[in-house]
C-alpha atoms as a PDB file:
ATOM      1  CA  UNK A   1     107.349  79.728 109.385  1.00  0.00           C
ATOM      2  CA  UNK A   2     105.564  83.447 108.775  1.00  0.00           C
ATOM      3  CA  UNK A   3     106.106  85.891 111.108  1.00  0.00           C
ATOM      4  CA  UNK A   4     102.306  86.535 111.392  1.00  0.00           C
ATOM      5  CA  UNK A   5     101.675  82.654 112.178  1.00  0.00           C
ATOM      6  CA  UNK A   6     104.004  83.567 115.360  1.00  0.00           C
ATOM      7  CA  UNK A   7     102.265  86.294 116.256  1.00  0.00           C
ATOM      8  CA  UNK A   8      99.027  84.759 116.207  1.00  0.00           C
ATOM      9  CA  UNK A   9     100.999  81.863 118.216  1.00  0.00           C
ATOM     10  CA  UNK A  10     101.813  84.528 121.164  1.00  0.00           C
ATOM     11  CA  UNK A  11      98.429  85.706 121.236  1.00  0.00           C
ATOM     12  CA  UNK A  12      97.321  82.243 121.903  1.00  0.00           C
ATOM     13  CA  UNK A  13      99.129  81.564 124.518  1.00  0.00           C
ATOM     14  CA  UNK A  14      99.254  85.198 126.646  1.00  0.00           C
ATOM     15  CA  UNK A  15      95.630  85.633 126.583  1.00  0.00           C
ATOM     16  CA  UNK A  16      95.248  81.520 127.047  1.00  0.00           C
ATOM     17  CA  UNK A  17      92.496  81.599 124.434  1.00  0.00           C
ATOM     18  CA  UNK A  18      91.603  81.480 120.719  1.00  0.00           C
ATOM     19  CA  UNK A  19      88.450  83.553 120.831  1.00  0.00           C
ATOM     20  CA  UNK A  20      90.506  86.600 122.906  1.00  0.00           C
ATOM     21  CA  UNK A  21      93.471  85.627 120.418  1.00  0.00           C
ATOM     22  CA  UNK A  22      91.481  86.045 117.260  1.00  0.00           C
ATOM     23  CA  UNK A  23      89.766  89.610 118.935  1.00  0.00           C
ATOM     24  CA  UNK A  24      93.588  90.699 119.581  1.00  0.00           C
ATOM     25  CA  UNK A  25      94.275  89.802 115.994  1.00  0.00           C
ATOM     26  CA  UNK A  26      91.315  91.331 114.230  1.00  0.00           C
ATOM     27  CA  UNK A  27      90.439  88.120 112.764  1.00  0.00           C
ATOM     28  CA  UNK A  28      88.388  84.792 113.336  1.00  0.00           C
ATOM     29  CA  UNK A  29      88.860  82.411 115.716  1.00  0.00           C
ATOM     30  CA  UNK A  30      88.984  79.666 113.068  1.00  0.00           C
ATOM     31  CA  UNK A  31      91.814  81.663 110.900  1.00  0.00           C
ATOM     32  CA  UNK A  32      93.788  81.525 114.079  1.00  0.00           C
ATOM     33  CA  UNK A  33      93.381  77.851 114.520  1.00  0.00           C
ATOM     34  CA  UNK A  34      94.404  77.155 110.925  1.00  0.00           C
ATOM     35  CA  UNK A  35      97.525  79.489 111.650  1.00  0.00           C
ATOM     36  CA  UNK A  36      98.773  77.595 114.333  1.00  0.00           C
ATOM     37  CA  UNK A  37      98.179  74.011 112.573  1.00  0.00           C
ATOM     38  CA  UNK A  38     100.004  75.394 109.916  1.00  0.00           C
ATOM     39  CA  UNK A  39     102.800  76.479 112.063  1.00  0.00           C
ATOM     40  CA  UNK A  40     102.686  73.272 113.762  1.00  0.00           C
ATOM     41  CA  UNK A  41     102.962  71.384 110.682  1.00  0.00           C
ATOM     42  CA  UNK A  42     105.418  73.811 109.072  1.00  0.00           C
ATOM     43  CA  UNK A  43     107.509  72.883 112.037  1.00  0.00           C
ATOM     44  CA  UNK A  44     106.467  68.806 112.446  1.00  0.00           C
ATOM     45  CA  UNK A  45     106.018  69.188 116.139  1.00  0.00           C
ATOM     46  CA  UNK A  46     103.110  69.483 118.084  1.00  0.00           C
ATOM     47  CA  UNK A  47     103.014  73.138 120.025  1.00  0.00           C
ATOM     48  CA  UNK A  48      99.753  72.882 121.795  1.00  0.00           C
ATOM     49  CA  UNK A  49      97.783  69.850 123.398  1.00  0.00           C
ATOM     50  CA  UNK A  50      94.313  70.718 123.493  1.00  0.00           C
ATOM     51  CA  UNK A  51      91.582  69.110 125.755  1.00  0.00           C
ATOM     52  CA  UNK A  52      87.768  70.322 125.318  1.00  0.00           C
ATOM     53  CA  UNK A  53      88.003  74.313 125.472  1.00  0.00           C
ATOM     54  CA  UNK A  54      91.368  74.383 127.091  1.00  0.00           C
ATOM     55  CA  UNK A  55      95.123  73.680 126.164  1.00  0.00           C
ATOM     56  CA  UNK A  56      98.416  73.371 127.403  1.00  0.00           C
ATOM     57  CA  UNK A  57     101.868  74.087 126.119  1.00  0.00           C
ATOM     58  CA  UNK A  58     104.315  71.028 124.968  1.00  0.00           C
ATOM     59  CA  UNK A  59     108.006  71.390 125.710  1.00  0.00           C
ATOM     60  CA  UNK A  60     108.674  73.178 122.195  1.00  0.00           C
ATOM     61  CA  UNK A  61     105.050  75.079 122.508  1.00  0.00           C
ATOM     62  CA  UNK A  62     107.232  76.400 125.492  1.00  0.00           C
ATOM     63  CA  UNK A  63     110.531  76.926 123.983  1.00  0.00           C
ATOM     64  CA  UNK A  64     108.974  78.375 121.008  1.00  0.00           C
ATOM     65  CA  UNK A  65     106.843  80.630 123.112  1.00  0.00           C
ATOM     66  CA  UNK A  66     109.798  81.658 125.178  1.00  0.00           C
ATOM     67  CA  UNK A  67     112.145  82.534 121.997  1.00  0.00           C
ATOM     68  CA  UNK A  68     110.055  84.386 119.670  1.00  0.00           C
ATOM     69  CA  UNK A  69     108.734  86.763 121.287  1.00  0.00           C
ATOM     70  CA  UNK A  70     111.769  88.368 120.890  1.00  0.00           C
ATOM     71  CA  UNK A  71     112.311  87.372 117.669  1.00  0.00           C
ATOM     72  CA  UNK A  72     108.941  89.292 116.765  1.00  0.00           C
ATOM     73  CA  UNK A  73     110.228  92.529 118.687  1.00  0.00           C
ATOM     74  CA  UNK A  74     113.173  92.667 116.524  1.00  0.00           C
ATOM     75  CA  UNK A  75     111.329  92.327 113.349  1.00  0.00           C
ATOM     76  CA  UNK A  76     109.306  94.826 114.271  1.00  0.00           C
ATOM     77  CA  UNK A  77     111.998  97.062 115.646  1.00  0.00           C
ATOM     78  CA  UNK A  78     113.659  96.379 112.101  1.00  0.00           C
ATOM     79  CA  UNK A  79     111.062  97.153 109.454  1.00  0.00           C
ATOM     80  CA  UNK A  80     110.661 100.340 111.507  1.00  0.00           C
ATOM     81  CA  UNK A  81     114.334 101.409 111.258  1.00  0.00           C
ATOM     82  CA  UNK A  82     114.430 100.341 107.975  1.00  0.00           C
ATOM     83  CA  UNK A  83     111.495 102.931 107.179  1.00  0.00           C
ATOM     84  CA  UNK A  84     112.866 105.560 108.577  1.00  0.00           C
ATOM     85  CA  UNK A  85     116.234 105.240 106.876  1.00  0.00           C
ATOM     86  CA  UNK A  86     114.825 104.876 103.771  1.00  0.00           C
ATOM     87  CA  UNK A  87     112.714 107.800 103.873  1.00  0.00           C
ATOM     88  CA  UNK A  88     115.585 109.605 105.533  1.00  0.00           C
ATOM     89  CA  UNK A  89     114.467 110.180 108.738  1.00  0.00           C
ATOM     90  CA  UNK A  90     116.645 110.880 111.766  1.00  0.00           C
ATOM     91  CA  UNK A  91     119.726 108.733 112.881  1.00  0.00           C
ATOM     92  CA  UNK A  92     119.182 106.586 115.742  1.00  0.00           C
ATOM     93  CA  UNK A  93     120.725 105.875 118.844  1.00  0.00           C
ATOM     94  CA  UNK A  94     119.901 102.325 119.964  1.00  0.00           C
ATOM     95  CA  UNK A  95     119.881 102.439 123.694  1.00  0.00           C
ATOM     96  CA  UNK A  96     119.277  99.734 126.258  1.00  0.00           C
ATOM     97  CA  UNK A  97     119.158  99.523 130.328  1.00  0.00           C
ATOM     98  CA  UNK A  98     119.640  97.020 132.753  1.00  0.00           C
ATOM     99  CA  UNK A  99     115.717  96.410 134.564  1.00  0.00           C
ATOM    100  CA  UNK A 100     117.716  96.720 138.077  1.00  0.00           C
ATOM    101  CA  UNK A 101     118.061 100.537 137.458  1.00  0.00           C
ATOM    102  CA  UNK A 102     115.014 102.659 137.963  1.00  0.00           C
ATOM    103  CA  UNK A 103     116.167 106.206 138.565  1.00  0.00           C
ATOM    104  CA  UNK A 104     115.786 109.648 136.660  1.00  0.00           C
ATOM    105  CA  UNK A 105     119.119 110.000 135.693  1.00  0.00           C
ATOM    106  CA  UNK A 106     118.876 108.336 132.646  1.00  0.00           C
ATOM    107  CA  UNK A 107     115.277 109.713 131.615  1.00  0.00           C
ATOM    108  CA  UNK A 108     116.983 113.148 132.396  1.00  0.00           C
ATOM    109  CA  UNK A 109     119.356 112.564 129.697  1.00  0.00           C
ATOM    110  CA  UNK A 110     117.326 111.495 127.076  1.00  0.00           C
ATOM    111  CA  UNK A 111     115.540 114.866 127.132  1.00  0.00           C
ATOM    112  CA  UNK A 112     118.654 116.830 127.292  1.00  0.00           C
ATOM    113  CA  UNK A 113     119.839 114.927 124.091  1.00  0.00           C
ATOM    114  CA  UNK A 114     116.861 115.451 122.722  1.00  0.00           C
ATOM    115  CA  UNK A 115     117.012 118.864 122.737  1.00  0.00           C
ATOM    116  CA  UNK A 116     120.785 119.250 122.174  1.00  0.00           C
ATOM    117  CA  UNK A 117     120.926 116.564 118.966  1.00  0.00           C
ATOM    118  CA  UNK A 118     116.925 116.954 117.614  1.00  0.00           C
ATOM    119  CA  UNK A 119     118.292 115.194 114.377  1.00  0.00           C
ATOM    120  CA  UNK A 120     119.441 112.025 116.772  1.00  0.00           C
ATOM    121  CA  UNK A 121     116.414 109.521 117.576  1.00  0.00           C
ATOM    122  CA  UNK A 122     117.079 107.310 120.358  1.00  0.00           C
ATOM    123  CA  UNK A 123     116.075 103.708 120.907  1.00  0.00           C
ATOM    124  CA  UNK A 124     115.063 102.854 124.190  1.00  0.00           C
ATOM    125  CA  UNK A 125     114.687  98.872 125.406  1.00  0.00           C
ATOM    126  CA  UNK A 126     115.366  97.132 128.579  1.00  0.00           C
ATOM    127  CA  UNK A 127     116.406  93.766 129.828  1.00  0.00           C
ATOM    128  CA  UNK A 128     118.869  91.743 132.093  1.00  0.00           C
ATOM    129  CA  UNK A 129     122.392  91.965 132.175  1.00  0.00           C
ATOM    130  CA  UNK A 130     123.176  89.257 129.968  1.00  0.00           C
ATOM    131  CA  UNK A 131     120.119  89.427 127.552  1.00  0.00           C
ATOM    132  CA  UNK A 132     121.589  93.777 126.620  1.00  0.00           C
ATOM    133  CA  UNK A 133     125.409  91.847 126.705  1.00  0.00           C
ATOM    134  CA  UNK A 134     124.205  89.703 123.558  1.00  0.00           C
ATOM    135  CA  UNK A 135     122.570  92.924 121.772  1.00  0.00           C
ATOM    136  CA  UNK A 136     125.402  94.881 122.476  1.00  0.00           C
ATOM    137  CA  UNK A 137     127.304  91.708 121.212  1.00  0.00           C
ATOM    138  CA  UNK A 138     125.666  91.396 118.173  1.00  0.00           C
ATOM    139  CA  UNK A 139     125.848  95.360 117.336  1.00  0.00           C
ATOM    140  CA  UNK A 140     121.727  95.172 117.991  1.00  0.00           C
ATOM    141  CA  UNK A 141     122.798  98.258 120.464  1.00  0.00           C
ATOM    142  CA  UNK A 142     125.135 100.930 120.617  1.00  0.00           C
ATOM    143  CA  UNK A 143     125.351 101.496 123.689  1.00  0.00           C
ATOM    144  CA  UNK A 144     124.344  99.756 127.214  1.00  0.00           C
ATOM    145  CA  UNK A 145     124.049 100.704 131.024  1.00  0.00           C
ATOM    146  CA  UNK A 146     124.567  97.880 132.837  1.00  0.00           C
ATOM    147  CA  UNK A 147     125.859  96.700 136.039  1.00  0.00           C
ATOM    148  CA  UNK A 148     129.417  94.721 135.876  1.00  0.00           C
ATOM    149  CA  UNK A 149     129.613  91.286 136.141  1.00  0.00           C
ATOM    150  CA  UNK A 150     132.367  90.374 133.337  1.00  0.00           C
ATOM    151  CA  UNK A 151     136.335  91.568 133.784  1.00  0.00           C
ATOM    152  CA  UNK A 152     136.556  94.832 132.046  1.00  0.00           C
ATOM    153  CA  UNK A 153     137.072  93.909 127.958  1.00  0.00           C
ATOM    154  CA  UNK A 154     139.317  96.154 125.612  1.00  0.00           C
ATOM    155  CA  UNK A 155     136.965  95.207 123.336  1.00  0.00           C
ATOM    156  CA  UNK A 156     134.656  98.087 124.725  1.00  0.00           C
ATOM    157  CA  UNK A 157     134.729 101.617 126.231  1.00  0.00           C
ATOM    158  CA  UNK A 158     133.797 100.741 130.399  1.00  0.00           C
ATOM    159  CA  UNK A 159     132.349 104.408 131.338  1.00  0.00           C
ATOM    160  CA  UNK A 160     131.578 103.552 135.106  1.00  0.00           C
ATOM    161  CA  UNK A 161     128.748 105.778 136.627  1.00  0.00           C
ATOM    162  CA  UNK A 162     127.442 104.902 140.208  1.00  0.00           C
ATOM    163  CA  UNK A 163     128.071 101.533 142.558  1.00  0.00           C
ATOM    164  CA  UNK A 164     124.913 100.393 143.781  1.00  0.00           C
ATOM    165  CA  UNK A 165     124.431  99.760 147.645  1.00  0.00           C
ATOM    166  CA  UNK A 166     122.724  96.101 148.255  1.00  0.00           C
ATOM    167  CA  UNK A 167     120.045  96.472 150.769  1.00  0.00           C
ATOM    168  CA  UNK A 168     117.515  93.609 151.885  1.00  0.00           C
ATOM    169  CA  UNK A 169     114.200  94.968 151.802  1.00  0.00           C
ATOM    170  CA  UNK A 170     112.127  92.591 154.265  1.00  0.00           C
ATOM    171  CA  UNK A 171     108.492  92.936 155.603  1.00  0.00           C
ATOM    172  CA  UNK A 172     108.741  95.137 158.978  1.00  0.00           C
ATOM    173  CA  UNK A 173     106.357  91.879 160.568  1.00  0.00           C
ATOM    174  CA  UNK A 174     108.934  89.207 159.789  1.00  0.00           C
ATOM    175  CA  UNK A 175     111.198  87.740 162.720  1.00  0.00           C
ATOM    176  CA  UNK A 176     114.114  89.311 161.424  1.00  0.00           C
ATOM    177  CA  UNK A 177     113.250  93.143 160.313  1.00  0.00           C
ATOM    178  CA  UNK A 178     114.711  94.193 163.549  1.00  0.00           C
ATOM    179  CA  UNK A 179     118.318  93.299 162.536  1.00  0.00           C
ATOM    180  CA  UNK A 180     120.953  96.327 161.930  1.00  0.00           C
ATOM    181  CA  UNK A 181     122.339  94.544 158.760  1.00  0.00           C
ATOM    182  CA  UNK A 182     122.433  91.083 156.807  1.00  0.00           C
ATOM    183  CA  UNK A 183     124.894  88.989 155.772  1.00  0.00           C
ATOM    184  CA  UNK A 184     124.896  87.128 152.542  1.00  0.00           C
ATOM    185  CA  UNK A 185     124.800  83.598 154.818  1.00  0.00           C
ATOM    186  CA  UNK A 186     121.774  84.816 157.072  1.00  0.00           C
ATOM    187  CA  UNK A 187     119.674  84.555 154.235  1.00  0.00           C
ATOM    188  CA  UNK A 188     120.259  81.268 154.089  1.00  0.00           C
ATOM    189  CA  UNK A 189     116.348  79.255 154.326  1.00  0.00           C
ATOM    190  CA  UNK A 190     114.668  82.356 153.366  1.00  0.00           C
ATOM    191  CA  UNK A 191     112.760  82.577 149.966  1.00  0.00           C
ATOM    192  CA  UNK A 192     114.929  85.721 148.044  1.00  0.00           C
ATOM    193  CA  UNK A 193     113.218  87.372 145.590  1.00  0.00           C
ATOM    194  CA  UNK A 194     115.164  88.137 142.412  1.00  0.00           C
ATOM    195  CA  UNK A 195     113.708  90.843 138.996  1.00  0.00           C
ATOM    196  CA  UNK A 196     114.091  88.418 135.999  1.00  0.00           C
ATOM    197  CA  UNK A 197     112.256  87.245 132.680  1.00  0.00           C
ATOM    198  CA  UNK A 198     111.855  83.836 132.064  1.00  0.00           C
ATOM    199  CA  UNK A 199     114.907  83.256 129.974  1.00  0.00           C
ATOM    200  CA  UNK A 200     117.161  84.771 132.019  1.00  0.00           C
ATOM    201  CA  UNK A 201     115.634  83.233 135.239  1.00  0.00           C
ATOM    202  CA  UNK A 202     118.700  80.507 135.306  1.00  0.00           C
ATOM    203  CA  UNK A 203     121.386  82.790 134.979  1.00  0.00           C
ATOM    204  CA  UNK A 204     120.515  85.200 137.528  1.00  0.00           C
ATOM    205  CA  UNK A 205     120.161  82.749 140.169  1.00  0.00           C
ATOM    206  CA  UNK A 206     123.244  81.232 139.058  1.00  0.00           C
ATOM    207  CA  UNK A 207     124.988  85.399 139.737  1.00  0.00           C
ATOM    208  CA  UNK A 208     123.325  85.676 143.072  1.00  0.00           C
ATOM    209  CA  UNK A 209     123.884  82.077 144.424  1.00  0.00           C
ATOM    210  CA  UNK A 210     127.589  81.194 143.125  1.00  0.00           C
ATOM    211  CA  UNK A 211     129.079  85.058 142.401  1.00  0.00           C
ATOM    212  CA  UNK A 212     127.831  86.542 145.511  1.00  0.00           C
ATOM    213  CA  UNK A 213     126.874  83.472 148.044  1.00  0.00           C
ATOM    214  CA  UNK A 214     123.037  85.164 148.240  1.00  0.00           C
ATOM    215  CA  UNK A 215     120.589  82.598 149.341  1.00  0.00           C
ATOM    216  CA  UNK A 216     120.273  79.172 148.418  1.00  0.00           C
ATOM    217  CA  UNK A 217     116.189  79.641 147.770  1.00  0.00           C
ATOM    218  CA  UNK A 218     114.408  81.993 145.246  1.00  0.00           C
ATOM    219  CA  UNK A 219     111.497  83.495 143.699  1.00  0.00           C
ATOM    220  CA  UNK A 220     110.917  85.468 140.205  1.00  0.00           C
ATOM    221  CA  UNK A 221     109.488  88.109 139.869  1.00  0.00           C
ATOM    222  CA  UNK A 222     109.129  90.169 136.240  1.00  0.00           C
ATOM    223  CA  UNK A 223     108.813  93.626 136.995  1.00  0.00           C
ATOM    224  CA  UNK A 224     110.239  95.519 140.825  1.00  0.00           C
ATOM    225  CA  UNK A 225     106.474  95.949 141.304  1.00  0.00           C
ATOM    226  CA  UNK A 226     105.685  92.491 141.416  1.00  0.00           C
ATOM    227  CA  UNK A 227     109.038  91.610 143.732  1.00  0.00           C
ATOM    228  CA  UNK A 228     107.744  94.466 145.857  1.00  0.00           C
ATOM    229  CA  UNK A 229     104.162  92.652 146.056  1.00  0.00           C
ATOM    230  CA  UNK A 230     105.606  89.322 147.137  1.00  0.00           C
ATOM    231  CA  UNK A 231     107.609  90.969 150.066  1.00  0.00           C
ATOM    232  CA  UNK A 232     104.234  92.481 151.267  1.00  0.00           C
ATOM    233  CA  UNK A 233     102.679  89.391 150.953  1.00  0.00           C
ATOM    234  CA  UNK A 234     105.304  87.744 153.120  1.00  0.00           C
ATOM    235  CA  UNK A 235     106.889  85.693 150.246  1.00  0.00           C
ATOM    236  CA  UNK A 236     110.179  86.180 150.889  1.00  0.00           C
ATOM    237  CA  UNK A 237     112.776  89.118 150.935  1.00  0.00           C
ATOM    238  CA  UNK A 238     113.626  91.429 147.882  1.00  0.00           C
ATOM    239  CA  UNK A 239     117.178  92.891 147.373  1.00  0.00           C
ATOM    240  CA  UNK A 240     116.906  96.214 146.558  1.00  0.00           C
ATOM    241  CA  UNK A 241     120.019  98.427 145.056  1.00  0.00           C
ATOM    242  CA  UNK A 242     120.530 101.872 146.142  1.00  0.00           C
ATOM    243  CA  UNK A 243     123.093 104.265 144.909  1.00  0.00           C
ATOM    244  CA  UNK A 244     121.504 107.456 146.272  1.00  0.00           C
ATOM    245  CA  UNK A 245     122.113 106.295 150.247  1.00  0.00           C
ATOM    246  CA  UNK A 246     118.354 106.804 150.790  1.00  0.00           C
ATOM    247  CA  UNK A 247     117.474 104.299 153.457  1.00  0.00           C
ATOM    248  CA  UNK A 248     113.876 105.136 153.300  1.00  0.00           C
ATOM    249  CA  UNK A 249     111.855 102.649 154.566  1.00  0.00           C
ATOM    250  CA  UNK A 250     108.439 101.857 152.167  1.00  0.00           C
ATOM    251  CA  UNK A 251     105.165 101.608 153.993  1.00  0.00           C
ATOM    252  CA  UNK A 252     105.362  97.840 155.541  1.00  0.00           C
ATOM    253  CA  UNK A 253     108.969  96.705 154.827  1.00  0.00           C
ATOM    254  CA  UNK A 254     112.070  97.796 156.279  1.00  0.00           C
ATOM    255  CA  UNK A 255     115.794  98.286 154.263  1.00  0.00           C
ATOM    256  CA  UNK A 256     118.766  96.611 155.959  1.00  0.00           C
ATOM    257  CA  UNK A 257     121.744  96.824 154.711  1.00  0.00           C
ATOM    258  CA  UNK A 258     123.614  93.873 153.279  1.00  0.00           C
ATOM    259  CA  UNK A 259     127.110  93.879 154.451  1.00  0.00           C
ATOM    260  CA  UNK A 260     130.414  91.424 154.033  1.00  0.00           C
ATOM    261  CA  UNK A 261     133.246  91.355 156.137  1.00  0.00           C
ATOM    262  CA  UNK A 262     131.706  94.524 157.619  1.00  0.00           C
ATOM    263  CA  UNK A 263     131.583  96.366 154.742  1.00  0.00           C
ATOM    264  CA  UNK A 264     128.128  96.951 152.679  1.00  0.00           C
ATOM    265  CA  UNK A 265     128.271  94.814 149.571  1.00  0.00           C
ATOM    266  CA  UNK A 266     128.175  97.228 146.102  1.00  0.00           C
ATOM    267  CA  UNK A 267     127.524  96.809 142.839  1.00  0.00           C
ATOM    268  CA  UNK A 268     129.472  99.073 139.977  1.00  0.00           C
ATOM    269  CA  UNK A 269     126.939 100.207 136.921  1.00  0.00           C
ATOM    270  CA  UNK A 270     128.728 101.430 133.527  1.00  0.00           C
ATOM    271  CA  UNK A 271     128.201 102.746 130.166  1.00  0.00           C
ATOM    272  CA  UNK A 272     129.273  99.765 127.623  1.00  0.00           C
ATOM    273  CA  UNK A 273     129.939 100.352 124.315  1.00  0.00           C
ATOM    274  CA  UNK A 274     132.212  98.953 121.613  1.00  0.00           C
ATOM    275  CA  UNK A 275     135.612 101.014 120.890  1.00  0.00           C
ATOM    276  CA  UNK A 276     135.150  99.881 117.058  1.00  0.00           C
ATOM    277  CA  UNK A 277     131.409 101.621 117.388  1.00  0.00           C
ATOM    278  CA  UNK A 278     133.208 104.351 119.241  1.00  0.00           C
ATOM    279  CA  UNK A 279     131.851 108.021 117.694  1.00  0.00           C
ATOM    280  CA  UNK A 280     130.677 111.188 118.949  1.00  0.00           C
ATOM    281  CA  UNK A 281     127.092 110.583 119.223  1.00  0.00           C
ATOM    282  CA  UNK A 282     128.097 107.945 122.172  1.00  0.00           C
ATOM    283  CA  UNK A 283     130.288 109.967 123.608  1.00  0.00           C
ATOM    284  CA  UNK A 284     128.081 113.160 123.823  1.00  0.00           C
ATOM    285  CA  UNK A 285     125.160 110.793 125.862  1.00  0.00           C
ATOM    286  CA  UNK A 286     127.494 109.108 127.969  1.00  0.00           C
ATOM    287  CA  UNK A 287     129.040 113.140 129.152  1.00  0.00           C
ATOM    288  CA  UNK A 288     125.144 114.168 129.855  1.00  0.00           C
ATOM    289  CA  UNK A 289     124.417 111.068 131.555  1.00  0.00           C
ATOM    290  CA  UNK A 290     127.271 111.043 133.769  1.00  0.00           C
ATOM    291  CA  UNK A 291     127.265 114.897 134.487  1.00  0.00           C
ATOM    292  CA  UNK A 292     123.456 113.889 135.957  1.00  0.00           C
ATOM    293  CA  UNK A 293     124.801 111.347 138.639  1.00  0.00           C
ATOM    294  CA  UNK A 294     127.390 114.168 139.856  1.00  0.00           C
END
């Protein structure tokens, strides 16, 4: 199994067509259909059914599809590092953030490290809490900030930043937009809308249903934007994490705050990284980022 057969694979499938596929590729529509019966046979599974000018995916087309997309990223990711170290380029930091956080903070720190350490590159990549868990895992990352869902390890430094406040960002038309605060159980019936890829569409339900009692019915959404877009179309509500205490409402949804026992449910966000990684290029980004949330 090549890595460019996979490639041509994804390109298949995202743009849902061979001809757009082979364009993507920079080569013809029949080399991509030989690449993928190739794979297919490499394999000894059938990946795509095909019917006329259309196709759809089988259960390992799927799984396949799913998986190696990442795979592909970290090859690529790879032969680039490996470049630069053997030409000698600059060290790397390898960097990753949870999709839930979207403020400056961080961005503000990459600059100021930038300037402070010019000989330091850093890695940027994003992802869900559990999917930046396995890279830090796996020493893919050196460092993570991510909110805390796990018992503090002494397996790795736990450099808490910010809590989050949980607020339920509903559309100001719907029934109950006029409500002072939520509780977890009052969502109950409502469609929630939850920020997660496919893979890790499982396990966040899974968080928000069983570790915090958060609605018992749920739509995905990959990106805030598109969570955002569902609440203004009425889909359902979004929970939204705030740590700056702006209550700002956007243009047709209101914030409520989510409370529990009276008190407004939190979430705690860290800096992760392994004490046997420990060194003073961590420890210099994690100072700068948390002198920016003070």
């Amino acid at each position: 199994m090549l890595f460019k057969q996979l490639e041509y694979f994804q390109a298949v499938v995202r743009t849902g067509s061979f001809t757009e596929a082979a364009e993507e590729c920079y080569i013809s529509q029949s080399a991509v259909s030989q690449q993928i019966k190739a794979l297919e046979n490499d394999l000894g599974v059938k990946l795509l059914i095909r019917e006329n000018r259309k196709f759809h995916l089988t259960k390992a087309g799927e799984y396949l599809y799913q998986k190696s997309g990442q795979l592909l990223e970290d090859a690529r990711r790879i032969k680039n590092e490996t470049i630069q170290i053997g030409c000698g380029n600059q060290d790397i930091l390898k960097l990753g953030y949870v999709k839930s956080y979207s403020g400056r903070e961080l961005l503000d720190t990459v600059l100021e490290y930038n300037e402070v350490f010019p000989d330091i590159q850093v890695h940027i990549q994003n992802g869900n809490h559990e999917a930046l868990y396995q890279l830090l895992n796996s020493n893919q990352l050196d460092l993570v900030l991510n909110d805390q869902r796990r018992a503090f390890s002494d397996q790795y430094v736990n450099f808490k930043l910010f809590e989050a406040n949980y607020y339920v960002l509903i559309h100001e038309k719907h029934p109950m937009s006029h409500r002072e605060f939520f509780e977890p159980q009052m969502l109950n019936g409502i469609p929630v809308i939850l920020v997660a890829s496919k893979e890790q569409q499982e396990i966040e339900q899974d968080y928000y249903q069983n570790a915090l009692g958060i609605g018992d019915e749920y739509i995905f959404a990959e990106s805030t934007e598109e969570a955002r877009l569902l609440v203004a179309g009425s889909r359902g509500v979004m929970i939204e994490e705030d740590y700056l205490h702006n209550r700002k409402n956007i243009d047709f949804a209101r914030k409520i705050p989510l409370m529990r026992y009276g008190i407004q449910m939190t979430k705690p966000y860290c800096l992760f990284w392994k004490v046997a990684n420990d060194d003073e290029r961590i420890q210099r980004f994690a100072q700068i980022l948390e002198k920016k949330f003070k």
